[in-house]
PDB file of N, CA and C in Angstrom:
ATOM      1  N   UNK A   1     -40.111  83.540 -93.106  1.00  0.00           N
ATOM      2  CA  UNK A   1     -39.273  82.369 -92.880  1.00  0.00           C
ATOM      3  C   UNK A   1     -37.969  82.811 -92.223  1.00  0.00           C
ATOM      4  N   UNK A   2     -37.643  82.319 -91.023  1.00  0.00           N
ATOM      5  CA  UNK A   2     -36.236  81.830 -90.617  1.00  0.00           C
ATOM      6  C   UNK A   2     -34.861  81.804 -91.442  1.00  0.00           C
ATOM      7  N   UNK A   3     -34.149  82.422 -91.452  1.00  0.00           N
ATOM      8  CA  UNK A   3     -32.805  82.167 -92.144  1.00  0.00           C
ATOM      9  C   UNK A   3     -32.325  80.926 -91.828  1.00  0.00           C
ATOM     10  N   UNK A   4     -32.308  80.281 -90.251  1.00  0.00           N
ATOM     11  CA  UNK A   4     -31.990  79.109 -90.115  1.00  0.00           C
ATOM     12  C   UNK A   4     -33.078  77.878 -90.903  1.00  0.00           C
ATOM     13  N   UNK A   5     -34.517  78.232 -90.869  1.00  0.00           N
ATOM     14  CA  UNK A   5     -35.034  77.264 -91.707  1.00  0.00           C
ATOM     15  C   UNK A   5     -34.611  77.449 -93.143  1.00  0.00           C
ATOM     16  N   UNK A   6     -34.410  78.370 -93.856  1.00  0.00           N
ATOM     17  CA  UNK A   6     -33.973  78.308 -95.673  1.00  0.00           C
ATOM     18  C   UNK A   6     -32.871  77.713 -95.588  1.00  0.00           C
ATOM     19  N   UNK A   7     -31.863  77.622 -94.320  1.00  0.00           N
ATOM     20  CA  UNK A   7     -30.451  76.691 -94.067  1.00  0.00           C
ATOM     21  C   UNK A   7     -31.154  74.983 -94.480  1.00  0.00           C
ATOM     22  N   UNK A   8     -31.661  74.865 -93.638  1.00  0.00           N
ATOM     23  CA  UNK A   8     -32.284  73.830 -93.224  1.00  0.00           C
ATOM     24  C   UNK A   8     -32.757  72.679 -94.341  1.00  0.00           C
ATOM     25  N   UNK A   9     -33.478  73.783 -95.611  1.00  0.00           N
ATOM     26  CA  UNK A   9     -34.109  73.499 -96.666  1.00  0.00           C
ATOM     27  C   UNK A   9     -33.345  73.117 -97.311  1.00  0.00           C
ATOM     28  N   UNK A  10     -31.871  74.276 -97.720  1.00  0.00           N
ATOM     29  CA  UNK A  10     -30.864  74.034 -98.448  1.00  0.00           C
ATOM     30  C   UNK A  10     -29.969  72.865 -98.181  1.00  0.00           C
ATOM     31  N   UNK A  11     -29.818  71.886 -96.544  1.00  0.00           N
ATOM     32  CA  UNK A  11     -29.395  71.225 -96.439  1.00  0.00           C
ATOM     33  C   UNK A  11     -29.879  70.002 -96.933  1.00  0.00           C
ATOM     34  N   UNK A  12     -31.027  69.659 -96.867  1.00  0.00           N
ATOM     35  CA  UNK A  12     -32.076  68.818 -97.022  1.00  0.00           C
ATOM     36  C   UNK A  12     -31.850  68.632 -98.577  1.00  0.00           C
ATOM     37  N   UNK A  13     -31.882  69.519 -99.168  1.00  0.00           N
ATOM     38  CA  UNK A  13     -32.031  69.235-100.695  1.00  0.00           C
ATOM     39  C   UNK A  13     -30.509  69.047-101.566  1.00  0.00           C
ATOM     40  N   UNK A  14     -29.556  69.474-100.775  1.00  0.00           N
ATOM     41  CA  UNK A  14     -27.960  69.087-101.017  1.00  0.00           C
ATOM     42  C   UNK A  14     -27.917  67.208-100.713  1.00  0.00           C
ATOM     43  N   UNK A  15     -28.402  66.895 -99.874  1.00  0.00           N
ATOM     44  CA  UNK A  15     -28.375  65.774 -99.189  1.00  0.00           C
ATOM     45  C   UNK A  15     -29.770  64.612 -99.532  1.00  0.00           C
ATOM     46  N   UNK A  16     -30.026  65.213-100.578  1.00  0.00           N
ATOM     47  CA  UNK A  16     -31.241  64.556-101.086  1.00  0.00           C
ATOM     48  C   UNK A  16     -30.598  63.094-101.585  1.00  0.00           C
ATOM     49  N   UNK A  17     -29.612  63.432-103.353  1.00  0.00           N
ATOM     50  CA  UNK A  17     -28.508  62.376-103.611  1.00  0.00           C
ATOM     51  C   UNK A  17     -27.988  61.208-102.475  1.00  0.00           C
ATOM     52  N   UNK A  18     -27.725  61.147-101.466  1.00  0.00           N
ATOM     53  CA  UNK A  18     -26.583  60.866-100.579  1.00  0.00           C
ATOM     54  C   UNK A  18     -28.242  60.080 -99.782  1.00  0.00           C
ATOM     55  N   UNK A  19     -28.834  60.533 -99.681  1.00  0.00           N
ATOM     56  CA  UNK A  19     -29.659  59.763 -99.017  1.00  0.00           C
ATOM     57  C   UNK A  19     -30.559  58.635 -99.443  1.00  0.00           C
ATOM     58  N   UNK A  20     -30.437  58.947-101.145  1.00  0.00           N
ATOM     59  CA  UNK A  20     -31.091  57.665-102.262  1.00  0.00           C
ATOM     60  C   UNK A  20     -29.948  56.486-102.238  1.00  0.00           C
ATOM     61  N   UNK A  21     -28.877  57.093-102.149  1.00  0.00           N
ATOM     62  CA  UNK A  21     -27.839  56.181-102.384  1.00  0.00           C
ATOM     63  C   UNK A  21     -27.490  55.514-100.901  1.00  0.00           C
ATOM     64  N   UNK A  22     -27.527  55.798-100.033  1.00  0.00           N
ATOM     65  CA  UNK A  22     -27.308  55.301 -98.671  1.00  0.00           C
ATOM     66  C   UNK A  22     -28.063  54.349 -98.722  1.00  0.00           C
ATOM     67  N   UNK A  23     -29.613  54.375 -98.941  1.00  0.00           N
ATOM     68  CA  UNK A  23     -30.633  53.350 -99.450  1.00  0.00           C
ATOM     69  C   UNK A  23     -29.865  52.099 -99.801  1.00  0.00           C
ATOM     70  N   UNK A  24     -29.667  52.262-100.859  1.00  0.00           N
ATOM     71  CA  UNK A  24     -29.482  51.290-101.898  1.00  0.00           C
ATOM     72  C   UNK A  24     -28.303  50.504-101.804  1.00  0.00           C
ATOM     73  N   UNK A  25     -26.948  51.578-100.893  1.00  0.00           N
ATOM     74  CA  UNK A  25     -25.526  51.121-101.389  1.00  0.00           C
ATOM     75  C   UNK A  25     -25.076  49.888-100.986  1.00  0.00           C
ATOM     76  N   UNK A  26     -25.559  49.128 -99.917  1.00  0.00           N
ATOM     77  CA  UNK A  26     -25.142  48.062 -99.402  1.00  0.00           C
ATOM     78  C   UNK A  26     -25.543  47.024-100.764  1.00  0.00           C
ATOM     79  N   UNK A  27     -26.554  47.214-101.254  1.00  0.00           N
ATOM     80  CA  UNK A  27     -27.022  46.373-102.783  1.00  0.00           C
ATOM     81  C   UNK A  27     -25.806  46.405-103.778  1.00  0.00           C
ATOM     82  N   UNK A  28     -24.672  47.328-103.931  1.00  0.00           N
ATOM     83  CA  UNK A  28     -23.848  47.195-105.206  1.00  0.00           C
ATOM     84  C   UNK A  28     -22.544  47.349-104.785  1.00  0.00           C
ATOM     85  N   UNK A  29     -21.900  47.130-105.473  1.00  0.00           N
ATOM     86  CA  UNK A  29     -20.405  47.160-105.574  1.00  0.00           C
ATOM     87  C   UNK A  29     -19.954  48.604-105.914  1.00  0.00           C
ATOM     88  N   UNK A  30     -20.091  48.850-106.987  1.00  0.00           N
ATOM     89  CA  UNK A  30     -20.110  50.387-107.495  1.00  0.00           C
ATOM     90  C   UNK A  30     -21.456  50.962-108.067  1.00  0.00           C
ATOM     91  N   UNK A  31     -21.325  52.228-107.797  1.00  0.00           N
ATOM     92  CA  UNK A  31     -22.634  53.360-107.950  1.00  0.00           C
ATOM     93  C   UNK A  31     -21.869  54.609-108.768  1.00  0.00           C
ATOM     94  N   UNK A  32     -22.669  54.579-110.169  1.00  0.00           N
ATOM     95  CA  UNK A  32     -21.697  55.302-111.024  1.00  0.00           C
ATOM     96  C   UNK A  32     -22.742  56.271-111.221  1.00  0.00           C
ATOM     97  N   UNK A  33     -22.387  57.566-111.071  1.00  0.00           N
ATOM     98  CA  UNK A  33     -23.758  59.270-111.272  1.00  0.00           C
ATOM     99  C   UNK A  33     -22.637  59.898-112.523  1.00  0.00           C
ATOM    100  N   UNK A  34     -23.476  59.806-113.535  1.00  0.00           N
ATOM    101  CA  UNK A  34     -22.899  60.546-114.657  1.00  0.00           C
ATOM    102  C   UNK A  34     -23.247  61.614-114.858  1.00  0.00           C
ATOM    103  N   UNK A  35     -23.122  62.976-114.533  1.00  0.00           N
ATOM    104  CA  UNK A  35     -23.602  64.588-114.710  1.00  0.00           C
ATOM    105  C   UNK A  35     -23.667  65.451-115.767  1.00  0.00           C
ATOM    106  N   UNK A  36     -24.382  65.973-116.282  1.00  0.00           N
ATOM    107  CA  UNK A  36     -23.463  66.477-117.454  1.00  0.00           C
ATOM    108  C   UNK A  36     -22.947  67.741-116.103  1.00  0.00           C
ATOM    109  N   UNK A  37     -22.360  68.803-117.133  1.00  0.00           N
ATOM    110  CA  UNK A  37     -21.077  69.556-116.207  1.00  0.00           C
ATOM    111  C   UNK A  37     -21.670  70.694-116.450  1.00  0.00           C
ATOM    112  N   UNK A  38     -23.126  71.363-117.267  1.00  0.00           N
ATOM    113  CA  UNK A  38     -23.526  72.837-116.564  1.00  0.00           C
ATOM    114  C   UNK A  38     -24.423  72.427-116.379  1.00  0.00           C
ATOM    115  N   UNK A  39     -24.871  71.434-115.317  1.00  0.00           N
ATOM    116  CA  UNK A  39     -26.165  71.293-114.378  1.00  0.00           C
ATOM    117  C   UNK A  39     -25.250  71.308-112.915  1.00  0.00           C
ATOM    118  N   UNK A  40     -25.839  72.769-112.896  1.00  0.00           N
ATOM    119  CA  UNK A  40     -24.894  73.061-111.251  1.00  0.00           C
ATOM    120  C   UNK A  40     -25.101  72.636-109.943  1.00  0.00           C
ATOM    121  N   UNK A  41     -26.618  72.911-109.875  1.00  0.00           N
ATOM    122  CA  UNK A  41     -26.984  72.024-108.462  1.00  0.00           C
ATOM    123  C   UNK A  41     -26.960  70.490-108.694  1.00  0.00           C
ATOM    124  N   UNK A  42     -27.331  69.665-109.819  1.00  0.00           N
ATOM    125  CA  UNK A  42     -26.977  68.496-110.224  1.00  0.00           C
ATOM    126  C   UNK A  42     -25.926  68.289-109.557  1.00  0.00           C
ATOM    127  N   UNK A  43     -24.753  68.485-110.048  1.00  0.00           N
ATOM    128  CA  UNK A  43     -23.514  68.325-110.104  1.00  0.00           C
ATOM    129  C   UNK A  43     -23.108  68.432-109.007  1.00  0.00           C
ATOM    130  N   UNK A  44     -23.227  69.460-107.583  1.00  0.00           N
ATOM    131  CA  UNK A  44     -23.056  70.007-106.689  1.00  0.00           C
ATOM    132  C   UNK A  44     -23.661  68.139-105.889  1.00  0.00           C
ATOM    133  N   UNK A  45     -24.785  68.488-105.901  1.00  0.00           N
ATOM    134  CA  UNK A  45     -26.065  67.014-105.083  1.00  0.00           C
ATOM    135  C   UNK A  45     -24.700  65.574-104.805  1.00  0.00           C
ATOM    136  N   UNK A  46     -24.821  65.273-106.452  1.00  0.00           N
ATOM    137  CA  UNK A  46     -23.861  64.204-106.642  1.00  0.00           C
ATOM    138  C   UNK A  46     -22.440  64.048-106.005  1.00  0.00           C
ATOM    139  N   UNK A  47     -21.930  65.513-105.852  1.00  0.00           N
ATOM    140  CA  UNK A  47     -20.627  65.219-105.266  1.00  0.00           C
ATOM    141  C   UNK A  47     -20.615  65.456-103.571  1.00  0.00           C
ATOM    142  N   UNK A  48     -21.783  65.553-103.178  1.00  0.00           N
ATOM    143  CA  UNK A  48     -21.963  65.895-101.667  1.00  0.00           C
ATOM    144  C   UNK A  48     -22.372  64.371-101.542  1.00  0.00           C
ATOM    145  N   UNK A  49     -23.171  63.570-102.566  1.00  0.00           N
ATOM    146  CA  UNK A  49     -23.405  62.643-101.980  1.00  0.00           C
ATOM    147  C   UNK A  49     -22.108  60.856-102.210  1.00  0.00           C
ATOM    148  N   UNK A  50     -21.083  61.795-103.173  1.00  0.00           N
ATOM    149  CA  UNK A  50     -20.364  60.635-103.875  1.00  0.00           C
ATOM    150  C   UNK A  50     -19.311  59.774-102.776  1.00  0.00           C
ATOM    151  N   UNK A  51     -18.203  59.505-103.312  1.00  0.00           N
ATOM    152  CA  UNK A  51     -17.124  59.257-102.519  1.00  0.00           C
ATOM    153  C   UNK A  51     -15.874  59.562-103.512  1.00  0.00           C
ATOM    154  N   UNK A  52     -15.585  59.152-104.257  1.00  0.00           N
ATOM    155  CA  UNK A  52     -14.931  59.152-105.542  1.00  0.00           C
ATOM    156  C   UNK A  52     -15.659  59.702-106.840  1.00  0.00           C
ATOM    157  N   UNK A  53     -14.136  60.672-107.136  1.00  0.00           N
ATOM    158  CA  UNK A  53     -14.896  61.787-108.423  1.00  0.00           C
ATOM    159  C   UNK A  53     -13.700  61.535-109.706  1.00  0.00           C
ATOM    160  N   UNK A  54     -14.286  60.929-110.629  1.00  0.00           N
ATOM    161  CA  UNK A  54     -13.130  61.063-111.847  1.00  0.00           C
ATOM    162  C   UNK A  54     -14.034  62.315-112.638  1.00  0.00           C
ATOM    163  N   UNK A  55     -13.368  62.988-113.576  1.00  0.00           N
ATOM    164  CA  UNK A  55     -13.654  64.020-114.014  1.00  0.00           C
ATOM    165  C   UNK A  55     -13.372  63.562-115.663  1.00  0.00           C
ATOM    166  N   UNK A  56     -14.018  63.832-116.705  1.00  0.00           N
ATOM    167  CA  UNK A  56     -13.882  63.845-117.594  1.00  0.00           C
ATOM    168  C   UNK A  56     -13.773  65.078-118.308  1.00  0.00           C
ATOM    169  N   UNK A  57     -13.324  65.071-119.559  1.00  0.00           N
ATOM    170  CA  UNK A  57     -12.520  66.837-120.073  1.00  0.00           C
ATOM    171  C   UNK A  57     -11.857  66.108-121.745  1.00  0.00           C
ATOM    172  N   UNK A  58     -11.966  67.312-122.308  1.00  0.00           N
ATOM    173  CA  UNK A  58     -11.626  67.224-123.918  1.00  0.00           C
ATOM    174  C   UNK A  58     -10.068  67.935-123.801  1.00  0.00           C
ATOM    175  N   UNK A  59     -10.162  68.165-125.080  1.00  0.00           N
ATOM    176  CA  UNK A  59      -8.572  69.178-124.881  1.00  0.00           C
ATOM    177  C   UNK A  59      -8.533  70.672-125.393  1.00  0.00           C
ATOM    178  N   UNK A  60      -9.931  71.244-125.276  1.00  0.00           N
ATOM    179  CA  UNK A  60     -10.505  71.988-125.809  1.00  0.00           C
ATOM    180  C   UNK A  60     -10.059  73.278-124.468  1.00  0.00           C
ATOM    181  N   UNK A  61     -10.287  74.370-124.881  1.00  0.00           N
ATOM    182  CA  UNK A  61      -9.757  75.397-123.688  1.00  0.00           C
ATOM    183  C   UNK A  61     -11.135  75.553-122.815  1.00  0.00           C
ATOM    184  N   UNK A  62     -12.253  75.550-123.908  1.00  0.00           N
ATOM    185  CA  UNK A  62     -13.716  75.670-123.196  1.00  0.00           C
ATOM    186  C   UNK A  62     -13.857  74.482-121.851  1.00  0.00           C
ATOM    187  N   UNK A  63     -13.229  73.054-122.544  1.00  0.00           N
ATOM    188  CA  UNK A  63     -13.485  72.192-121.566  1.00  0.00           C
ATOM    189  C   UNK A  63     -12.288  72.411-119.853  1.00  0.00           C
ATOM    190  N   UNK A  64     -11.068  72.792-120.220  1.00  0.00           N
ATOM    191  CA  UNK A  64     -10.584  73.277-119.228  1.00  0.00           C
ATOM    192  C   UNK A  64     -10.986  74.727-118.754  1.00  0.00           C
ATOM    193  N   UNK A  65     -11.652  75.426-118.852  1.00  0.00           N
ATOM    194  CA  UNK A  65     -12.402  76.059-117.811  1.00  0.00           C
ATOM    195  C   UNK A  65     -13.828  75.443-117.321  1.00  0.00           C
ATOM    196  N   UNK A  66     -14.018  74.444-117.807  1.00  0.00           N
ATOM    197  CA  UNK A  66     -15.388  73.608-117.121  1.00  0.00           C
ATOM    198  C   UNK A  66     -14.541  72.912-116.174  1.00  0.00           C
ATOM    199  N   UNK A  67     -13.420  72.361-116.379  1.00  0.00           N
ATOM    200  CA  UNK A  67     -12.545  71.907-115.256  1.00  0.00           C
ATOM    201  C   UNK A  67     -12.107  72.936-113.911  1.00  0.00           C
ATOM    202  N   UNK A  68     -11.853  73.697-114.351  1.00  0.00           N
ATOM    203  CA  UNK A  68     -11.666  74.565-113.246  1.00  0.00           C
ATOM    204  C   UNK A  68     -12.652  75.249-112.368  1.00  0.00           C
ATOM    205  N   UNK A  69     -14.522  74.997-113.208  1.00  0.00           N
ATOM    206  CA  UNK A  69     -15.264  75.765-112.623  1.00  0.00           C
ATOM    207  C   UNK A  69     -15.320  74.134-111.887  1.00  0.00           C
ATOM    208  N   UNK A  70     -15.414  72.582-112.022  1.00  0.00           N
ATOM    209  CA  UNK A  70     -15.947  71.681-111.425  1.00  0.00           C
ATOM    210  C   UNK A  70     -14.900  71.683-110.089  1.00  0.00           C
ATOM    211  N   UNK A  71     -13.803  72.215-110.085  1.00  0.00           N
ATOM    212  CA  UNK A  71     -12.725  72.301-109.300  1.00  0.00           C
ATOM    213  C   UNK A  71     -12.977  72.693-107.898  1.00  0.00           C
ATOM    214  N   UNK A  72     -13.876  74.120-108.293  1.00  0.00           N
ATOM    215  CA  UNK A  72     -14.619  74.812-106.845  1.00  0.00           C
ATOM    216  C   UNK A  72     -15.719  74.151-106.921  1.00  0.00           C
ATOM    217  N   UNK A  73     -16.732  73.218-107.429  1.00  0.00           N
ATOM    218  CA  UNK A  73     -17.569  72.900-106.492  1.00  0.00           C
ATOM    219  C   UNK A  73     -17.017  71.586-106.062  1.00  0.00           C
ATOM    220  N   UNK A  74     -15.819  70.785-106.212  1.00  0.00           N
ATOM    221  CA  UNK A  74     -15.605  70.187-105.653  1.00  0.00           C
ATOM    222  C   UNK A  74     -15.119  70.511-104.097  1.00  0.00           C
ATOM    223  N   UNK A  75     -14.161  71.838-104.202  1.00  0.00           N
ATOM    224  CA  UNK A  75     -13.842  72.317-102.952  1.00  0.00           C
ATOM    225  C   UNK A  75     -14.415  72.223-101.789  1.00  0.00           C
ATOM    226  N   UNK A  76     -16.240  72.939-102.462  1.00  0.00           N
ATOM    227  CA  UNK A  76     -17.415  73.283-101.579  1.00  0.00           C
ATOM    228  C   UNK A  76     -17.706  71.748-101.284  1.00  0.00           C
ATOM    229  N   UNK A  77     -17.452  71.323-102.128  1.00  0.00           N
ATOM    230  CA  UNK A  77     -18.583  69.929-101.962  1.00  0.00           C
ATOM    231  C   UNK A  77     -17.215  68.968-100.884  1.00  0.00           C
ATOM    232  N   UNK A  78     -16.250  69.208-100.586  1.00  0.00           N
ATOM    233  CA  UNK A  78     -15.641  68.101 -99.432  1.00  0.00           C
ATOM    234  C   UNK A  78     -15.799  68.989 -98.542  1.00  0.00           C
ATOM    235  N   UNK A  79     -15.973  70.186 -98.454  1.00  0.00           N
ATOM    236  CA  UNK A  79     -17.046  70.457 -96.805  1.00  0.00           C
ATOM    237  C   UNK A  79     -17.651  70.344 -96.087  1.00  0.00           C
ATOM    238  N   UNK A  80     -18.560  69.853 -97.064  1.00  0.00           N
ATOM    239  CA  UNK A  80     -19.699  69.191 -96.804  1.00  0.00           C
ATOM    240  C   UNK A  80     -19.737  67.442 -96.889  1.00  0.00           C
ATOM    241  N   UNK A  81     -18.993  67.020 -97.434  1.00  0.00           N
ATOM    242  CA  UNK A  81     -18.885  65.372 -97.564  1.00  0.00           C
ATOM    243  C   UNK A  81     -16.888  64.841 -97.517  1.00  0.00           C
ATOM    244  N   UNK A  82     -16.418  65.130 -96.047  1.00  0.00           N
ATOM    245  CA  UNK A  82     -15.387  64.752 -95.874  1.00  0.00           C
ATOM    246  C   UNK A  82     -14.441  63.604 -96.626  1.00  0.00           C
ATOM    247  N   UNK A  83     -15.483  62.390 -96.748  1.00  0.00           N
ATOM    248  CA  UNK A  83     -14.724  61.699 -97.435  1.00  0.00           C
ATOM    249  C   UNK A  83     -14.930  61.470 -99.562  1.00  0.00           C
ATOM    250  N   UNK A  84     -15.020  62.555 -99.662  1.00  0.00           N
ATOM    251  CA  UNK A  84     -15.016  62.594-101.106  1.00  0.00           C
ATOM    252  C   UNK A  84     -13.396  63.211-101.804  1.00  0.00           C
ATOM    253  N   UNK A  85     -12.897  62.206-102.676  1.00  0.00           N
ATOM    254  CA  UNK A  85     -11.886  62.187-103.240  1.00  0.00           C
ATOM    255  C   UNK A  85     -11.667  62.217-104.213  1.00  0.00           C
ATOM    256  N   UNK A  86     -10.806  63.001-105.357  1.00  0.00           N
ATOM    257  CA  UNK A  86     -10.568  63.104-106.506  1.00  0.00           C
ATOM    258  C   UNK A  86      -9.660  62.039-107.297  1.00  0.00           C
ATOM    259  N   UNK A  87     -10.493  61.271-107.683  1.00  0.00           N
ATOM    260  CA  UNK A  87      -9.297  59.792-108.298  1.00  0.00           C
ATOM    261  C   UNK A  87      -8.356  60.306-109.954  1.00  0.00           C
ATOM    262  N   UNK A  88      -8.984  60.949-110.544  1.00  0.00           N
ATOM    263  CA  UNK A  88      -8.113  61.937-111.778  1.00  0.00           C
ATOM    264  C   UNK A  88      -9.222  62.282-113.052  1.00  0.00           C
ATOM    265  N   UNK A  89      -8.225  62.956-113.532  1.00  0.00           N
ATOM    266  CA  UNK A  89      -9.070  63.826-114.685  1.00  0.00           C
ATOM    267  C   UNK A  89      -9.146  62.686-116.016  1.00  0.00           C
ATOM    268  N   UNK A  90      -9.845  62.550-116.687  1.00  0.00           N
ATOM    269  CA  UNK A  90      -9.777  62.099-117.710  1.00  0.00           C
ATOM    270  C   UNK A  90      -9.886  62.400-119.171  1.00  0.00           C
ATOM    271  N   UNK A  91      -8.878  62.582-120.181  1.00  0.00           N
ATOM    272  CA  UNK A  91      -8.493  62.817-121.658  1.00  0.00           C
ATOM    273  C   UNK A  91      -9.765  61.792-121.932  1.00  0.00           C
ATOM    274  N   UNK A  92     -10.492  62.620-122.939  1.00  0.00           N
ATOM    275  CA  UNK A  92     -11.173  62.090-123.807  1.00  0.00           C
ATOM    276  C   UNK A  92     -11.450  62.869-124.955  1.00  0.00           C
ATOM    277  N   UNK A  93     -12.162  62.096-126.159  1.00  0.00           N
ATOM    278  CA  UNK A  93     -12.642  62.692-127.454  1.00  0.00           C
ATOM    279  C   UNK A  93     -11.083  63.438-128.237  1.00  0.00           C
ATOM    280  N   UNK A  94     -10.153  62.854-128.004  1.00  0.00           N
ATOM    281  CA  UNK A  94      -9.063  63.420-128.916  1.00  0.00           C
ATOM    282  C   UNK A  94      -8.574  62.090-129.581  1.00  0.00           C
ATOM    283  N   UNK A  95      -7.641  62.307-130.953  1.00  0.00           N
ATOM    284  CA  UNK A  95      -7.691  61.220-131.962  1.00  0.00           C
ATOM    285  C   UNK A  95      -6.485  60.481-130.862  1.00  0.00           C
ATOM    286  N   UNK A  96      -6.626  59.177-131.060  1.00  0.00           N
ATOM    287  CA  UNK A  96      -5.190  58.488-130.295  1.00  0.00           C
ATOM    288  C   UNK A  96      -3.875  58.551-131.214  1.00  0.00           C
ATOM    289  N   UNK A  97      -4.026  59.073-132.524  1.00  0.00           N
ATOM    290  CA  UNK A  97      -2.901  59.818-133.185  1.00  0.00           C
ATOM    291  C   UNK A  97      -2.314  61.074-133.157  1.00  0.00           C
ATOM    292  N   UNK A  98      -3.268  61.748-132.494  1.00  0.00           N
ATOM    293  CA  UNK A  98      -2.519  63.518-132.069  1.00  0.00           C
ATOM    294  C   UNK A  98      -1.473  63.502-130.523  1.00  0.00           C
ATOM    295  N   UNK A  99      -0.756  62.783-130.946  1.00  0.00           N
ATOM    296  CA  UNK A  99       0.125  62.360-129.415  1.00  0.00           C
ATOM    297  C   UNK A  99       0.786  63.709-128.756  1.00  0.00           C
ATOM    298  N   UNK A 100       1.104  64.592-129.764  1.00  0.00           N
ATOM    299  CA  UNK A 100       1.784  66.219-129.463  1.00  0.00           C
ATOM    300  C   UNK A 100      -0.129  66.784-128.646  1.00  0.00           C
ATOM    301  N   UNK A 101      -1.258  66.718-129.605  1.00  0.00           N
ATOM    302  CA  UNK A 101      -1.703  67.288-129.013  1.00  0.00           C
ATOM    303  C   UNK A 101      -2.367  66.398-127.126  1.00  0.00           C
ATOM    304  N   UNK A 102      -2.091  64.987-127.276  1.00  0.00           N
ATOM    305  CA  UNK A 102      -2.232  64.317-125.993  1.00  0.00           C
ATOM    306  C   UNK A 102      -1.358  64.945-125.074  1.00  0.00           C
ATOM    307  N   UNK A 103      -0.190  65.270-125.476  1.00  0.00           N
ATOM    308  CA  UNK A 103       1.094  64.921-124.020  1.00  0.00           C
ATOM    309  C   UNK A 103       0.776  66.713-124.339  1.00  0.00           C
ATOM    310  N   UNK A 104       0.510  67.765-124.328  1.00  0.00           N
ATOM    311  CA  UNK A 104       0.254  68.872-124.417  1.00  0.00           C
ATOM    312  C   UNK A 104      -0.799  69.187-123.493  1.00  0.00           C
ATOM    313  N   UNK A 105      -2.066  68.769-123.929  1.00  0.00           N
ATOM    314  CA  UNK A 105      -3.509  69.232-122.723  1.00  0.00           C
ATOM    315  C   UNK A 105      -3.068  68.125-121.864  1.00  0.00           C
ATOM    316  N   UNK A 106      -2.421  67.092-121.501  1.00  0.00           N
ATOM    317  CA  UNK A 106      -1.791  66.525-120.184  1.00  0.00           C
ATOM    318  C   UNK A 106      -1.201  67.157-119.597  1.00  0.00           C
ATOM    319  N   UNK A 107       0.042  67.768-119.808  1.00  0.00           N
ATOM    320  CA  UNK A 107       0.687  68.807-119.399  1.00  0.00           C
ATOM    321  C   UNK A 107       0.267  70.473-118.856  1.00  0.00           C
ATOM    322  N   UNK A 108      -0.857  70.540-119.573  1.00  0.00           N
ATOM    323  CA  UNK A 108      -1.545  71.641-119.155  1.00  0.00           C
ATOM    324  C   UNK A 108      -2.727  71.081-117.769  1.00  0.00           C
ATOM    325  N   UNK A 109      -3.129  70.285-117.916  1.00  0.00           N
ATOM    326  CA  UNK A 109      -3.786  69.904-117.039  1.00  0.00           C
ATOM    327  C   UNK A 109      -3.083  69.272-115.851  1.00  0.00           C
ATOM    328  N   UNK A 110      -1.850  68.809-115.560  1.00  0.00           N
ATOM    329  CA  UNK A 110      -1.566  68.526-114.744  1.00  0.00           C
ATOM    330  C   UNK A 110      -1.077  69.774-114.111  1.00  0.00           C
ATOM    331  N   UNK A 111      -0.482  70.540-114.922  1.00  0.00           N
ATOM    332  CA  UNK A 111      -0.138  72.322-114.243  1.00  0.00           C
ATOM    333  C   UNK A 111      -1.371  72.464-113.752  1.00  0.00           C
ATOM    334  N   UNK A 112      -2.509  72.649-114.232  1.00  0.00           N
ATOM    335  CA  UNK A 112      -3.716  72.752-112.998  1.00  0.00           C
ATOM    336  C   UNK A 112      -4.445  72.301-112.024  1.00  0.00           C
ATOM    337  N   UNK A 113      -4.026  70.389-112.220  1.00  0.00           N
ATOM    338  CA  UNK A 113      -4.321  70.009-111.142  1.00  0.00           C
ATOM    339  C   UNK A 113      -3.167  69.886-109.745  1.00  0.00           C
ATOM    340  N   UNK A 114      -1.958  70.641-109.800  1.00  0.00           N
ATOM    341  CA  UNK A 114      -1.139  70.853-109.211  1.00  0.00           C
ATOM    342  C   UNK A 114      -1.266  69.625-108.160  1.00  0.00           C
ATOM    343  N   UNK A 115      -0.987  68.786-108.829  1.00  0.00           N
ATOM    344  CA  UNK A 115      -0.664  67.052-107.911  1.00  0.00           C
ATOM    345  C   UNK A 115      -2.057  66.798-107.525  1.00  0.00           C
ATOM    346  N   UNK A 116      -2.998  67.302-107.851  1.00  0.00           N
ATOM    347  CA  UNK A 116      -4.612  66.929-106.494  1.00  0.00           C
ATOM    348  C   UNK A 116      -4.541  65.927-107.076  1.00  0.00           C
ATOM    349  N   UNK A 117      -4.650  65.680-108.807  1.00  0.00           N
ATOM    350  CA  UNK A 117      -4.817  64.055-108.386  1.00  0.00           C
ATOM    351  C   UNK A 117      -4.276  63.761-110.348  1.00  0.00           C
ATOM    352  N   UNK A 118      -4.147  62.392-110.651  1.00  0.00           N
ATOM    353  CA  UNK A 118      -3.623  62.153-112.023  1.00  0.00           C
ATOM    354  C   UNK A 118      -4.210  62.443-113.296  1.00  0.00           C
ATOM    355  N   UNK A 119      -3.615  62.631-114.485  1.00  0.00           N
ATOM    356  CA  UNK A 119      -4.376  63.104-115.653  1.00  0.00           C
ATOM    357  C   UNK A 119      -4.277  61.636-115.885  1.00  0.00           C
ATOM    358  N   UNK A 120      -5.016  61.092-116.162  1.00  0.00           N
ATOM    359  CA  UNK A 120      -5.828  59.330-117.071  1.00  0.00           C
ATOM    360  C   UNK A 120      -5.620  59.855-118.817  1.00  0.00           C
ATOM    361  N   UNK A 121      -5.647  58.998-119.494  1.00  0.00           N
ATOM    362  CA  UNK A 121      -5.654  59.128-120.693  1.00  0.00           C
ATOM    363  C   UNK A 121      -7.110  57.652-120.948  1.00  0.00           C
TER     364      UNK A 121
END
């Protein structure tokens, strides 16, 4: 096999997502792909084929390095799909009474999303 055909293959199957949804999109208003976050080529498919990416995240340290690994395939993935945009991260699964520990992993997370885009609560 061709190096340019295994290109070829790999494009095809990045662009698999993006081409179910092209289908369909004129049918809906919004098209919501929920991932879990260590399904890598999953995850990768969906954001080549998305437009808008909110990110969900705990306040856990494990979950901010799942943030930072979804970070680079977002990178990779607006290379490949110009108009895909990061609308913000989202706080979840913490008590709405731990307000020190809310405004804390906000603060840490906005130090890492260095302005790309808002921490949501």
């Amino acid at each position: 096999m061709r190096h340019t055909d295994n290109l070829d293959d790999q494009a095809a199957w990045t662009a698999m997502y993006a081409a179910v949804i092209d289908a369909v999109a004129d049918d809906y208003d919004v098209i919501i792909l929920d991932v879990a976050p260590g399904c890598e080529p999953l995850q990768f498919q969906v954001l080549v084929a998305g437009h808008r990416v909110l990110i969900p995240t705990k306040s856990d340290l494990s979950s901010r390095k799942g943030l930072r690994t979804v970070a680079r395939r977002f990178a990779h993935a607006v290379a490949l799909n110009p108009v895909l945009r990061l609308l913000g991260v989202i706080i979840f699964a913490t008590n709405s009474s731990a307000t020190w520990v809310q405004e804390d992993i906000k603060s840490q997370l906005s130090a890492d999303l260095r302005g790309a885009a808002p921490v949501l609560e």
